[in-house]
N, C-alpha and C. Protein backbone atom coordinates (compact mmCIF):
# COMPACT_ATOMS: atom_id res chain seq x y z
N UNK A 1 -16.98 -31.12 -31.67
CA UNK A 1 -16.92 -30.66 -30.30
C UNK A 1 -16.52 -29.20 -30.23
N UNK A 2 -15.32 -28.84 -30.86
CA UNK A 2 -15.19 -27.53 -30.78
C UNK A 2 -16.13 -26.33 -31.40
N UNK A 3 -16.75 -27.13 -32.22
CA UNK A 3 -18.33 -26.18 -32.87
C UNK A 3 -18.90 -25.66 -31.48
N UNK A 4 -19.24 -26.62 -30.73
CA UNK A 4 -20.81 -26.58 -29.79
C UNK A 4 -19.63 -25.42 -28.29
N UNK A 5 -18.44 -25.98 -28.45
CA UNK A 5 -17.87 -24.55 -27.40
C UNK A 5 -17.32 -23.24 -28.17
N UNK A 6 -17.41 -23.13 -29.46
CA UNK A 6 -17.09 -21.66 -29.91
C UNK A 6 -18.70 -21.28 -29.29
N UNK A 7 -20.01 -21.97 -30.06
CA UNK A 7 -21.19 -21.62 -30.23
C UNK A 7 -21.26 -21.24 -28.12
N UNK A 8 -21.06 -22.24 -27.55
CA UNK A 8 -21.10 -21.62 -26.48
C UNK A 8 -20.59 -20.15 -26.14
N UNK A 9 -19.52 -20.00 -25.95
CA UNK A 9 -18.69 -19.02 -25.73
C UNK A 9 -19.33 -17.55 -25.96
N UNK A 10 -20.11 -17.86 -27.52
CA UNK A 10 -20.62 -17.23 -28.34
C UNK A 10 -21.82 -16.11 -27.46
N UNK A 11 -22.52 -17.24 -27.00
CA UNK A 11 -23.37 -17.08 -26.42
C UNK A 11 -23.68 -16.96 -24.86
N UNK A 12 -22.07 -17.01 -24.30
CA UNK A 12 -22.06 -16.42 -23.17
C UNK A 12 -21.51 -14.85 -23.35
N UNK A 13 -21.06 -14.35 -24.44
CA UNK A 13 -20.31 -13.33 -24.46
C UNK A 13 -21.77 -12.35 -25.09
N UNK A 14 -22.74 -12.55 -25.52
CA UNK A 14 -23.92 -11.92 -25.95
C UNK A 14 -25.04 -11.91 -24.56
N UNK A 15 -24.85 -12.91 -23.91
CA UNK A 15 -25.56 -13.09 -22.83
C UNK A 15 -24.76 -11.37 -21.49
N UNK A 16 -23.50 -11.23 -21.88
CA UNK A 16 -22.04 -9.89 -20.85
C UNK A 16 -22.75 -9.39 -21.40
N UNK A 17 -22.73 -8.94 -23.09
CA UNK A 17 -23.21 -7.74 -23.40
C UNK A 17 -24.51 -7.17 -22.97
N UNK A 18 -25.90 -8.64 -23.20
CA UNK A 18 -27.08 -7.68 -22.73
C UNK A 18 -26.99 -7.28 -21.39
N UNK A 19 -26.30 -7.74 -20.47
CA UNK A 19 -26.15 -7.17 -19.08
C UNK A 19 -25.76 -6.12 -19.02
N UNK A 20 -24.91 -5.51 -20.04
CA UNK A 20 -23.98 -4.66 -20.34
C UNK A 20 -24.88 -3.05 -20.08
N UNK A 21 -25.95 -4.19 -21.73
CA UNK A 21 -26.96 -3.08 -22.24
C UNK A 21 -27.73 -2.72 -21.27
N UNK A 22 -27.96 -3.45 -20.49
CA UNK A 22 -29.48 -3.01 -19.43
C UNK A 22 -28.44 -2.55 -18.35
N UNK A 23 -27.26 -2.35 -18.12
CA UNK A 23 -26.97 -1.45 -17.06
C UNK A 23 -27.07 0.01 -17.70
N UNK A 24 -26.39 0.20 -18.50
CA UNK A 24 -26.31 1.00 -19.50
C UNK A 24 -27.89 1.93 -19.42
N UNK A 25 -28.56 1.69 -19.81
CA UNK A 25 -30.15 2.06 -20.07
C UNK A 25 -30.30 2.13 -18.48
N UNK A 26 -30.01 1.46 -17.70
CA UNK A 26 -30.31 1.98 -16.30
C UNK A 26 -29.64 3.49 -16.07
N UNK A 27 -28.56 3.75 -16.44
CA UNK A 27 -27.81 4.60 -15.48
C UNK A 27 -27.89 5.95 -16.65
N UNK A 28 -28.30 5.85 -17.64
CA UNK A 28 -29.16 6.85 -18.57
C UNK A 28 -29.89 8.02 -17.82
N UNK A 29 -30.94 7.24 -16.89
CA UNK A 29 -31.63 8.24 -16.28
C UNK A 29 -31.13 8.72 -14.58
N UNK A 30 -30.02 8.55 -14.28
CA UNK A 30 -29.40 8.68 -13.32
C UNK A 30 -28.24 9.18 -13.69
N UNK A 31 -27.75 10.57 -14.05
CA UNK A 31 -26.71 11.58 -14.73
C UNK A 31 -26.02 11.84 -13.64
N UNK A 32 -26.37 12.06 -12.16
CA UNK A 32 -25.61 12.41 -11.17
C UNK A 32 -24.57 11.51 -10.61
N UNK A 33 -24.56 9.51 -10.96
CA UNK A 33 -24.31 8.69 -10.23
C UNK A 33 -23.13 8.37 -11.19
N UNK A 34 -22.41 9.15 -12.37
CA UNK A 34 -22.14 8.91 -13.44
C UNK A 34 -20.17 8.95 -12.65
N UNK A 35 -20.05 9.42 -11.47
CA UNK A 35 -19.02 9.38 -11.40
C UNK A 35 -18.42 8.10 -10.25
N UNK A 36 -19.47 7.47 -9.96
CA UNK A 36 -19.16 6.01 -8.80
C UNK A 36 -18.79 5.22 -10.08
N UNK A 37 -18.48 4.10 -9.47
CA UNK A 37 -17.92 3.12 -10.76
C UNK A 37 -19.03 2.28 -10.78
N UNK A 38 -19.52 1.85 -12.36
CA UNK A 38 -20.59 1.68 -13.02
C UNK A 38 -21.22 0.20 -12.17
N UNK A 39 -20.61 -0.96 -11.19
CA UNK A 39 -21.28 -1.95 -11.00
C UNK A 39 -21.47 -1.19 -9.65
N UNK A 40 -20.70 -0.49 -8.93
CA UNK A 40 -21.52 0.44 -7.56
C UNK A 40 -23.28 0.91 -7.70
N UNK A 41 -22.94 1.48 -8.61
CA UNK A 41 -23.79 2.30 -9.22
C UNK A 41 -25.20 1.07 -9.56
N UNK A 42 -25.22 0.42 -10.13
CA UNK A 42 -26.03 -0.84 -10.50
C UNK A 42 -26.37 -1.60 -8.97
N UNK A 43 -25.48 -1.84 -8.20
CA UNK A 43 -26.26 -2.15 -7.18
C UNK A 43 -27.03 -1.30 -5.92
N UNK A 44 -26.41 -0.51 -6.24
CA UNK A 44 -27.66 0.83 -5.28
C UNK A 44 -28.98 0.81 -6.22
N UNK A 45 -28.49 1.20 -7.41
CA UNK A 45 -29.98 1.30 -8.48
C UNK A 45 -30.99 -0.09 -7.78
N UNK A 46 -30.30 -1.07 -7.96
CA UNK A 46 -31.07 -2.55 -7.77
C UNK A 46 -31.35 -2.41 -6.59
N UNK A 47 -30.68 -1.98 -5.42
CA UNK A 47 -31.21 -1.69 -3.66
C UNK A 47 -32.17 -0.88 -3.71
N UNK A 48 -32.09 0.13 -4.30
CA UNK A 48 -33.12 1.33 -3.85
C UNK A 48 -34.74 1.07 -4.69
N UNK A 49 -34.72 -0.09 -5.85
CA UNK A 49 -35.55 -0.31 -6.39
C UNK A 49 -36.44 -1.04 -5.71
N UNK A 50 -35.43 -2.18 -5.19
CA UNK A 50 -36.58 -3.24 -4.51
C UNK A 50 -37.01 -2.96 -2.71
N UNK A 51 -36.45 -1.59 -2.23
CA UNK A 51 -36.47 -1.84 -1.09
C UNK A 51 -38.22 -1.26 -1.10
N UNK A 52 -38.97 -1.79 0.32
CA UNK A 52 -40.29 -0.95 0.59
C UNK A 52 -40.13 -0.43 1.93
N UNK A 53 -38.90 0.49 2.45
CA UNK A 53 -39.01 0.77 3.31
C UNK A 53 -40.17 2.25 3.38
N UNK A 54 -40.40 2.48 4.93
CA UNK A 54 -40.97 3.79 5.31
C UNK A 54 -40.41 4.57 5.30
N UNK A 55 -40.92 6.06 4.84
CA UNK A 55 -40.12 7.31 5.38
C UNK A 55 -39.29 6.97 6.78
N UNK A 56 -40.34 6.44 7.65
CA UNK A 56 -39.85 6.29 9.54
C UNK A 56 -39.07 5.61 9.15
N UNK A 57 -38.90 4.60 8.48
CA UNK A 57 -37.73 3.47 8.62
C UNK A 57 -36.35 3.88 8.26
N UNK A 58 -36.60 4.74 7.28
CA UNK A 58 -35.21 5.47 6.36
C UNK A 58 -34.48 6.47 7.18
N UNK A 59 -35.67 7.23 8.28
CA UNK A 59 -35.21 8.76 8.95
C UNK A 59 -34.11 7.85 10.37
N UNK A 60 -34.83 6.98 10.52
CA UNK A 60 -34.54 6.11 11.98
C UNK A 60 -33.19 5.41 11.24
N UNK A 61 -33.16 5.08 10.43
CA UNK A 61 -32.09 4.31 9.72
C UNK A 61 -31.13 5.44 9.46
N UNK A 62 -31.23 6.51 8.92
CA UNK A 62 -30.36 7.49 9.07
C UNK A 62 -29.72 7.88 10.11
N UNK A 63 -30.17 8.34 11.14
CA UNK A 63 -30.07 8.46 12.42
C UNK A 63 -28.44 7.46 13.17
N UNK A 64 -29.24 5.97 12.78
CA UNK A 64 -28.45 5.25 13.69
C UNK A 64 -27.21 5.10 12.76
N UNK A 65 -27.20 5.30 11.44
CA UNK A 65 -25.87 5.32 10.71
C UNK A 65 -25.11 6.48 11.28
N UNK A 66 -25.33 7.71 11.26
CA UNK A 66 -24.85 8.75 11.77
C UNK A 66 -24.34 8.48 12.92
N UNK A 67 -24.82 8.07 13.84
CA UNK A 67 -24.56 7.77 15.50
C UNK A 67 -23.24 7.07 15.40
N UNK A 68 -23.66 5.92 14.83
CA UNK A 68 -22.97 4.33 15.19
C UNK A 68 -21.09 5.47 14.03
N UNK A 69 -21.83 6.11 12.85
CA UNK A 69 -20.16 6.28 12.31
C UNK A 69 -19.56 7.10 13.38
N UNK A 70 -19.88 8.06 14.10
CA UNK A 70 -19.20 8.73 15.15
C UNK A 70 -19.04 7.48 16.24
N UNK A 71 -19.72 6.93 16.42
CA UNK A 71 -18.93 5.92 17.60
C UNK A 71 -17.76 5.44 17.32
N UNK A 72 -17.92 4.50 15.72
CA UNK A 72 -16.93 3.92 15.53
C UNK A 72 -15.56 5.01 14.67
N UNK A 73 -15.49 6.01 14.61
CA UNK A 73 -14.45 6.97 14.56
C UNK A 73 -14.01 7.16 15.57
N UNK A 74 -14.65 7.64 16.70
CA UNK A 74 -14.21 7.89 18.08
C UNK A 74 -13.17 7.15 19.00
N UNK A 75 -14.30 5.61 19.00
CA UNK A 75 -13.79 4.26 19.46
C UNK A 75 -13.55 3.46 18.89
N UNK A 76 -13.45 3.24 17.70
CA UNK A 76 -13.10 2.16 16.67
C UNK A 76 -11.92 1.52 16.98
N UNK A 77 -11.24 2.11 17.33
CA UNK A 77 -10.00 2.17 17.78
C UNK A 77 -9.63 1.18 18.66
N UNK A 78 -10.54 1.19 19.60
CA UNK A 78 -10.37 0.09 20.69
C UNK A 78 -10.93 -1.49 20.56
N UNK A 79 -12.18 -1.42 19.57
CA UNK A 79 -12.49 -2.80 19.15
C UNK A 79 -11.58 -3.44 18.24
N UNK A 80 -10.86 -2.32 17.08
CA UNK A 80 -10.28 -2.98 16.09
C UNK A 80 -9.39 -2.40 15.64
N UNK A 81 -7.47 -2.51 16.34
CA UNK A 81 -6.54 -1.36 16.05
C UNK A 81 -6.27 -0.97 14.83
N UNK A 82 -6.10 -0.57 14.28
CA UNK A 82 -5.36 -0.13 13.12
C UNK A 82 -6.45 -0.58 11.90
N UNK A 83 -7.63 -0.35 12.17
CA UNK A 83 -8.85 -1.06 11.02
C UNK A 83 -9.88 0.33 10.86
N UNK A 84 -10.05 0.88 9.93
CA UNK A 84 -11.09 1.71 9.56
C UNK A 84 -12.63 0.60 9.21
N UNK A 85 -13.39 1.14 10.07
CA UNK A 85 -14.91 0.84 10.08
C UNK A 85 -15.85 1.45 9.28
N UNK A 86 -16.12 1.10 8.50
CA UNK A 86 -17.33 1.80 7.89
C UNK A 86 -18.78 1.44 7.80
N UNK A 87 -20.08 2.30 7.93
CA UNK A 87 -21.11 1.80 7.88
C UNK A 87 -21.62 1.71 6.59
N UNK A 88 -21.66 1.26 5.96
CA UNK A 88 -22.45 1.15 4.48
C UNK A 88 -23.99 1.28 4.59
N UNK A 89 -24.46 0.37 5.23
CA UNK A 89 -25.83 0.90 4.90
C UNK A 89 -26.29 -0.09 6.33
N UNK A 90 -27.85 0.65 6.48
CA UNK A 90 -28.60 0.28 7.63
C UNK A 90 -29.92 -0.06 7.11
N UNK A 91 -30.35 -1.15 8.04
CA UNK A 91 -31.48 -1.43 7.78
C UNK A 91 -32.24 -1.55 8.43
N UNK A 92 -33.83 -1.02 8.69
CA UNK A 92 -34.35 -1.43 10.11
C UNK A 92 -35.99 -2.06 10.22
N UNK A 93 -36.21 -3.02 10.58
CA UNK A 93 -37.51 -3.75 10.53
C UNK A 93 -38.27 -2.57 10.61
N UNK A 94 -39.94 -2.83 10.19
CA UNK A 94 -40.70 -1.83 10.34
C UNK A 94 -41.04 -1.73 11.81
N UNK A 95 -40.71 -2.49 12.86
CA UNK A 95 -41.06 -1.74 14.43
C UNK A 95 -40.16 -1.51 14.77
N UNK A 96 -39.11 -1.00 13.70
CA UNK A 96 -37.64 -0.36 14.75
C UNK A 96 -37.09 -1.18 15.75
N UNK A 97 -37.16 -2.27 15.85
CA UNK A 97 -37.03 -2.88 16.96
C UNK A 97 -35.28 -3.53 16.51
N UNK A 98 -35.09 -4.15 15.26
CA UNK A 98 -33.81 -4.39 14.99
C UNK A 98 -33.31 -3.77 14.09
N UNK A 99 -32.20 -3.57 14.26
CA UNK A 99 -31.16 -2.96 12.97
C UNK A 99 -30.20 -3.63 12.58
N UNK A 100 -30.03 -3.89 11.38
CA UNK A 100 -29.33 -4.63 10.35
C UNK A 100 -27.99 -3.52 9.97
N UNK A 101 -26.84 -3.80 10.33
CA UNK A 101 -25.93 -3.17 10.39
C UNK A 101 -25.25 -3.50 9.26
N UNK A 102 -24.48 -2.99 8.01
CA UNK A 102 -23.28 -3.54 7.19
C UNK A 102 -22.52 -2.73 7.07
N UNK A 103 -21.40 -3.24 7.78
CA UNK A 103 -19.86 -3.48 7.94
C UNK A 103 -19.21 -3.45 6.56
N UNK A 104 -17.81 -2.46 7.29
CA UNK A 104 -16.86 -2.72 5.69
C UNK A 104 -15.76 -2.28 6.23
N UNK A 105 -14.61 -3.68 6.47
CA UNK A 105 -13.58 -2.77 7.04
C UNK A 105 -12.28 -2.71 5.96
N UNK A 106 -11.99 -1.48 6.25
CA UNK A 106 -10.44 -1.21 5.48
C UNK A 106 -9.12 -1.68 6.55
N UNK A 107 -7.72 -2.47 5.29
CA UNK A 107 -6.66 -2.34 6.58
C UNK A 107 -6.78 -3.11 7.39
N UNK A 108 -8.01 -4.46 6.96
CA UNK A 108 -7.65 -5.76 7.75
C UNK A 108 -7.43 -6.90 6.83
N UNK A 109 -7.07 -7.74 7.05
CA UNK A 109 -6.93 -8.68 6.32
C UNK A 109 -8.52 -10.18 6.69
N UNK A 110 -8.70 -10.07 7.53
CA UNK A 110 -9.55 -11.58 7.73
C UNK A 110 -10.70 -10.26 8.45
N UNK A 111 -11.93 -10.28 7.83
CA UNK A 111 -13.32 -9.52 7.77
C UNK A 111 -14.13 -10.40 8.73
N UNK A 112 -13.98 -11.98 8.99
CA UNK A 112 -14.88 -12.58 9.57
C UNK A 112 -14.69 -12.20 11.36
N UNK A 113 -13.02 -12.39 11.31
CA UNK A 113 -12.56 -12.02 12.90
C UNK A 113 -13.23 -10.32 13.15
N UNK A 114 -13.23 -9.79 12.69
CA UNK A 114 -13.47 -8.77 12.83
C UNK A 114 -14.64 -8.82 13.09
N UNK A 115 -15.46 -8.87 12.40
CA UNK A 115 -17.23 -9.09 12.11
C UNK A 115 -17.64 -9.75 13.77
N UNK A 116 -16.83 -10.38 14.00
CA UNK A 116 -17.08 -11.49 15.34
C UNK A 116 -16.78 -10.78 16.62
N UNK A 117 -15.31 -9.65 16.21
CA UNK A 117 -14.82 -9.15 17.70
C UNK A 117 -15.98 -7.75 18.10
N UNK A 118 -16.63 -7.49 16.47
CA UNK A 118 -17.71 -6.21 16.42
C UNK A 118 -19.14 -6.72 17.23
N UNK A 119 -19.11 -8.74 16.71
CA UNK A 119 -20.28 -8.58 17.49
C UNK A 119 -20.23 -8.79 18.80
N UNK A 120 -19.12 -9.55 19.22
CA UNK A 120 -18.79 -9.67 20.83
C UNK A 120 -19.32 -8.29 21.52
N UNK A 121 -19.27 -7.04 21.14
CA UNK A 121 -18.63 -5.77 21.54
C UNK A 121 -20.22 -4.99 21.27
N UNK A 122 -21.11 -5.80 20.72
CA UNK A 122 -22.52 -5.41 20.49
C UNK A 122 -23.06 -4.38 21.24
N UNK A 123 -23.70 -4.98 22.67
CA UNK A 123 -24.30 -4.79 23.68
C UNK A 123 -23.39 -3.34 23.97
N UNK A 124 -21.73 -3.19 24.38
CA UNK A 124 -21.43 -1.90 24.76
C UNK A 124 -21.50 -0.99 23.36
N UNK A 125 -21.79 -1.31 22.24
CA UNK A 125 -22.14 -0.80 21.24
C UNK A 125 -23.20 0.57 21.12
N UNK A 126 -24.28 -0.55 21.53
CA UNK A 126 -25.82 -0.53 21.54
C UNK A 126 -26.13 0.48 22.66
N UNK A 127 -25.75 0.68 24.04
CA UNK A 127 -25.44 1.30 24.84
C UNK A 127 -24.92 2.37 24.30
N UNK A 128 -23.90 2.71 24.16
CA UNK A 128 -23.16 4.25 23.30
C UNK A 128 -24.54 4.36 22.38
N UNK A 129 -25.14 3.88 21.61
CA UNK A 129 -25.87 4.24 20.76
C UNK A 129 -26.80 4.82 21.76
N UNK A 130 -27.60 4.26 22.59
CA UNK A 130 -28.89 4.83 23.24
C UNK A 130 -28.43 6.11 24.47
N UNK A 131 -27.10 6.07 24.16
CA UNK A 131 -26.92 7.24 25.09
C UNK A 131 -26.95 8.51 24.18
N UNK A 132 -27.18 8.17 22.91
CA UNK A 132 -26.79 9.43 22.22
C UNK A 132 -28.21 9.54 21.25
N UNK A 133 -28.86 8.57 21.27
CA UNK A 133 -30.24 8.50 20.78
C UNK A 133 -31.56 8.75 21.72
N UNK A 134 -30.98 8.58 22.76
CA UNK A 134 -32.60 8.44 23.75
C UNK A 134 -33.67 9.37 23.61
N UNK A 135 -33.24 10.76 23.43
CA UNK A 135 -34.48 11.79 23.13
C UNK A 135 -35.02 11.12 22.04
N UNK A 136 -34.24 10.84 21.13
CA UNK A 136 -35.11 11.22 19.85
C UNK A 136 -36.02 9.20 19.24
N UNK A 137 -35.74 8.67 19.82
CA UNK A 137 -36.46 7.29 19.63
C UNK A 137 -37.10 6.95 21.21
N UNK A 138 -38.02 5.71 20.99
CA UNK A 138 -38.57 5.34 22.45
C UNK A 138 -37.61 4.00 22.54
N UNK A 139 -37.43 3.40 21.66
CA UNK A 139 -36.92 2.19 22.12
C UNK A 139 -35.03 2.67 21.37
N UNK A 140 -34.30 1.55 22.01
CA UNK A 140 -33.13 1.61 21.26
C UNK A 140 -33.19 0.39 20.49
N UNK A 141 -33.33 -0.16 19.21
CA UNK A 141 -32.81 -1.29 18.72
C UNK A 141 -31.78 -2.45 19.20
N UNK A 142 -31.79 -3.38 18.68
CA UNK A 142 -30.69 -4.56 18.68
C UNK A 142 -30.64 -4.60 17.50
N UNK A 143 -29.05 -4.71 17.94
CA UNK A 143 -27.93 -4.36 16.71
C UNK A 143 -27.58 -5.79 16.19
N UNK A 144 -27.75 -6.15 14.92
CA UNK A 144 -27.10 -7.18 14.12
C UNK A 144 -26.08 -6.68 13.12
N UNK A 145 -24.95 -7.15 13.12
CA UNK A 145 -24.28 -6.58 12.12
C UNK A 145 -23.65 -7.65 11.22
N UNK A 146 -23.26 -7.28 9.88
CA UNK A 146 -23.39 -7.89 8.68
C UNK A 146 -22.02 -7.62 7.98
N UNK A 147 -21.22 -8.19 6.98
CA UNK A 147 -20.13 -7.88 6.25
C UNK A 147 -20.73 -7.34 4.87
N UNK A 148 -20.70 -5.93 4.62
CA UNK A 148 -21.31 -5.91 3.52
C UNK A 148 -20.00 -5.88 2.06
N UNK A 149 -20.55 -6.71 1.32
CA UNK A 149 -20.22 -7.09 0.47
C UNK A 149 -19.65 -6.46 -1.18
N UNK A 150 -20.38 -5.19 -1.30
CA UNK A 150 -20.25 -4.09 -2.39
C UNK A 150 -19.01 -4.45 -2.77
N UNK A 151 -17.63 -4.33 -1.95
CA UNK A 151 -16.01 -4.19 -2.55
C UNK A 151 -15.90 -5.19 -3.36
N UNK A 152 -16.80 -6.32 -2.91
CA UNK A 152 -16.42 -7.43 -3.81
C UNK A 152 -17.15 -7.90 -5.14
N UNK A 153 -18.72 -7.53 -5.04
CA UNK A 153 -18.83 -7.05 -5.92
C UNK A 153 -18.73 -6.31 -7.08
N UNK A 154 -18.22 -5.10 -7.01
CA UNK A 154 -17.62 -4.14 -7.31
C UNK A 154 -16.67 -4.74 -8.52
N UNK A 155 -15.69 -4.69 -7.89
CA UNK A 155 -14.43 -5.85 -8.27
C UNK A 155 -14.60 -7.11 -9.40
N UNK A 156 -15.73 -7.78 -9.31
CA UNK A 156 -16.19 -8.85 -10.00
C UNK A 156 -16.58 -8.22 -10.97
N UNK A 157 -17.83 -7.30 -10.99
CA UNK A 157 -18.55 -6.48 -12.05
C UNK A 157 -17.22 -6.05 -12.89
N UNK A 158 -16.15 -4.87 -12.63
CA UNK A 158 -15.35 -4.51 -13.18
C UNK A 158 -14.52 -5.50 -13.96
N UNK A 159 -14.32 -6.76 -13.26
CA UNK A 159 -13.52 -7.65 -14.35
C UNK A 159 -14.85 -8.17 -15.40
N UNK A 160 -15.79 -8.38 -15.15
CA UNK A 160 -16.87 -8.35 -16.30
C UNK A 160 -16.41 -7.50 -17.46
N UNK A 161 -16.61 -5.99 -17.00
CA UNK A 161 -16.30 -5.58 -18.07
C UNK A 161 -14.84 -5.28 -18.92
N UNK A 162 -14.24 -5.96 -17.97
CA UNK A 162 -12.60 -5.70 -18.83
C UNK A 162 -12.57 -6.70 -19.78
N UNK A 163 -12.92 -7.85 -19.01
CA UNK A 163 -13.43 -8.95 -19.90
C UNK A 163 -14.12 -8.55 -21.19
N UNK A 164 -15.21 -8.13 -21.27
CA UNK A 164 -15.88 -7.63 -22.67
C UNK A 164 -15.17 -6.72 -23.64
N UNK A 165 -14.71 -5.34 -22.62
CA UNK A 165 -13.76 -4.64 -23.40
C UNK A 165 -12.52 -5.01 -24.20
N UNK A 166 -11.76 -5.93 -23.40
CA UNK A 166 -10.51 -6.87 -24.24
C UNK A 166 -11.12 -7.31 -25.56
N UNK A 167 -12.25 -8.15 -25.40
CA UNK A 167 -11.93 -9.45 -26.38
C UNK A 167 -12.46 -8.60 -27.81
N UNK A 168 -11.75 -9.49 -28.61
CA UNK A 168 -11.91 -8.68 -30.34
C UNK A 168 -13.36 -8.50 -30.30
N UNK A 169 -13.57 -7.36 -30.93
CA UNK A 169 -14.85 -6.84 -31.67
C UNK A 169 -14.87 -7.90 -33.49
N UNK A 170 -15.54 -8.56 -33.37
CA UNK A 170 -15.67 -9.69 -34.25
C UNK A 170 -16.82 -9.40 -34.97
N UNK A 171 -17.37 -9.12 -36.11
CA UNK A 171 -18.51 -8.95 -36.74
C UNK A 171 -19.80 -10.43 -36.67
N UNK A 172 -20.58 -10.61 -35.95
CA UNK A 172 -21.03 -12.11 -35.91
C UNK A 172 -21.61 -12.06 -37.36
N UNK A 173 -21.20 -13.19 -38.06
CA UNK A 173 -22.50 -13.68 -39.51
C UNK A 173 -23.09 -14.72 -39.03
N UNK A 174 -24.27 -15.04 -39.41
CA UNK A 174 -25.24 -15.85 -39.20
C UNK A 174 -26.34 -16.16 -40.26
């Protein structure tokens, strides 16, 4: 029995490393990203790979990130005391019609209440947004917003690799 769980073990710890390797070889050709911490870094690589957005979708998506972080600097304040808001990233169907919002708050403890009092607070949201967007779009979007997840990721990836880094460097024979 204890054969077939070293042999396991074995082979979950070769299974860390090639993950290891192919982040590694990813972030090779990306020299500028060398100072975010390496599982950050791996999931933007993996976002920006698979996304097919439009130029329009990205400029419009820019836009409403910009907007919405000055709102919620301004007024943040009043949806959620003592909580820093951040927009992480935006997303927007190809008819602009919805936007996919992700959320990241600092300085709270429970993310879901929050997530809930942000969406209660939508609609006067969405409003501040089209008052400060109207020239430059025809429609204003509906706002969905999302808990985005990166910190925790992040976090997981990094004990990955502490994990690998700890354990003895063991010569395998076979």
């Amino acid at each position: 029995m204890s054969g077939k769980l070293i042999c396991t073990q074995k082979q979950e710890k070769r299974e860390e490393i090639k993950e290891f390797v192919v982040i590694c070889q990813k972030l090779r050709g990306y020299p500028a990203l060398g100072f975010l911490p390496l599982a950050f870094t791996l999931k933007r690589l993996s976002a920006n790979e698979n996304t097919m957005e439009s130029k329009r979708q990205q400029k419009f998506a820019g836009v409403i990130q910009q907007d919405l972080a000055a709102i919620f600097q301004r007024e943040g304040m009043n949806y959620l005391p003592n909580t820093l808001i951040t927009i992480t990233k935006v997303r927007v169907t190809p008819d602009l019609a919805i936007a996919r919002i992700f959320l990241s708050f600092f300085n709270n403890t429970n993310t879901q209440q929050a997530l809930q009092t942000i969406k209660l607070h939508a609609n006067e949201i969405r409003y501040k947004l089209g008052a400060r967007i109207k020239d430059q779009v025809r429609i204003i979007p509906q706002l969905e917003f999302f808990v985005d997840d990166t910190s925790e990721y992040v976090e997981r990836m990094d004990k990955i690799f502490d994990k690998i880094s700890k354990e003895d460097r063991q010569p395998e024979t076979e």
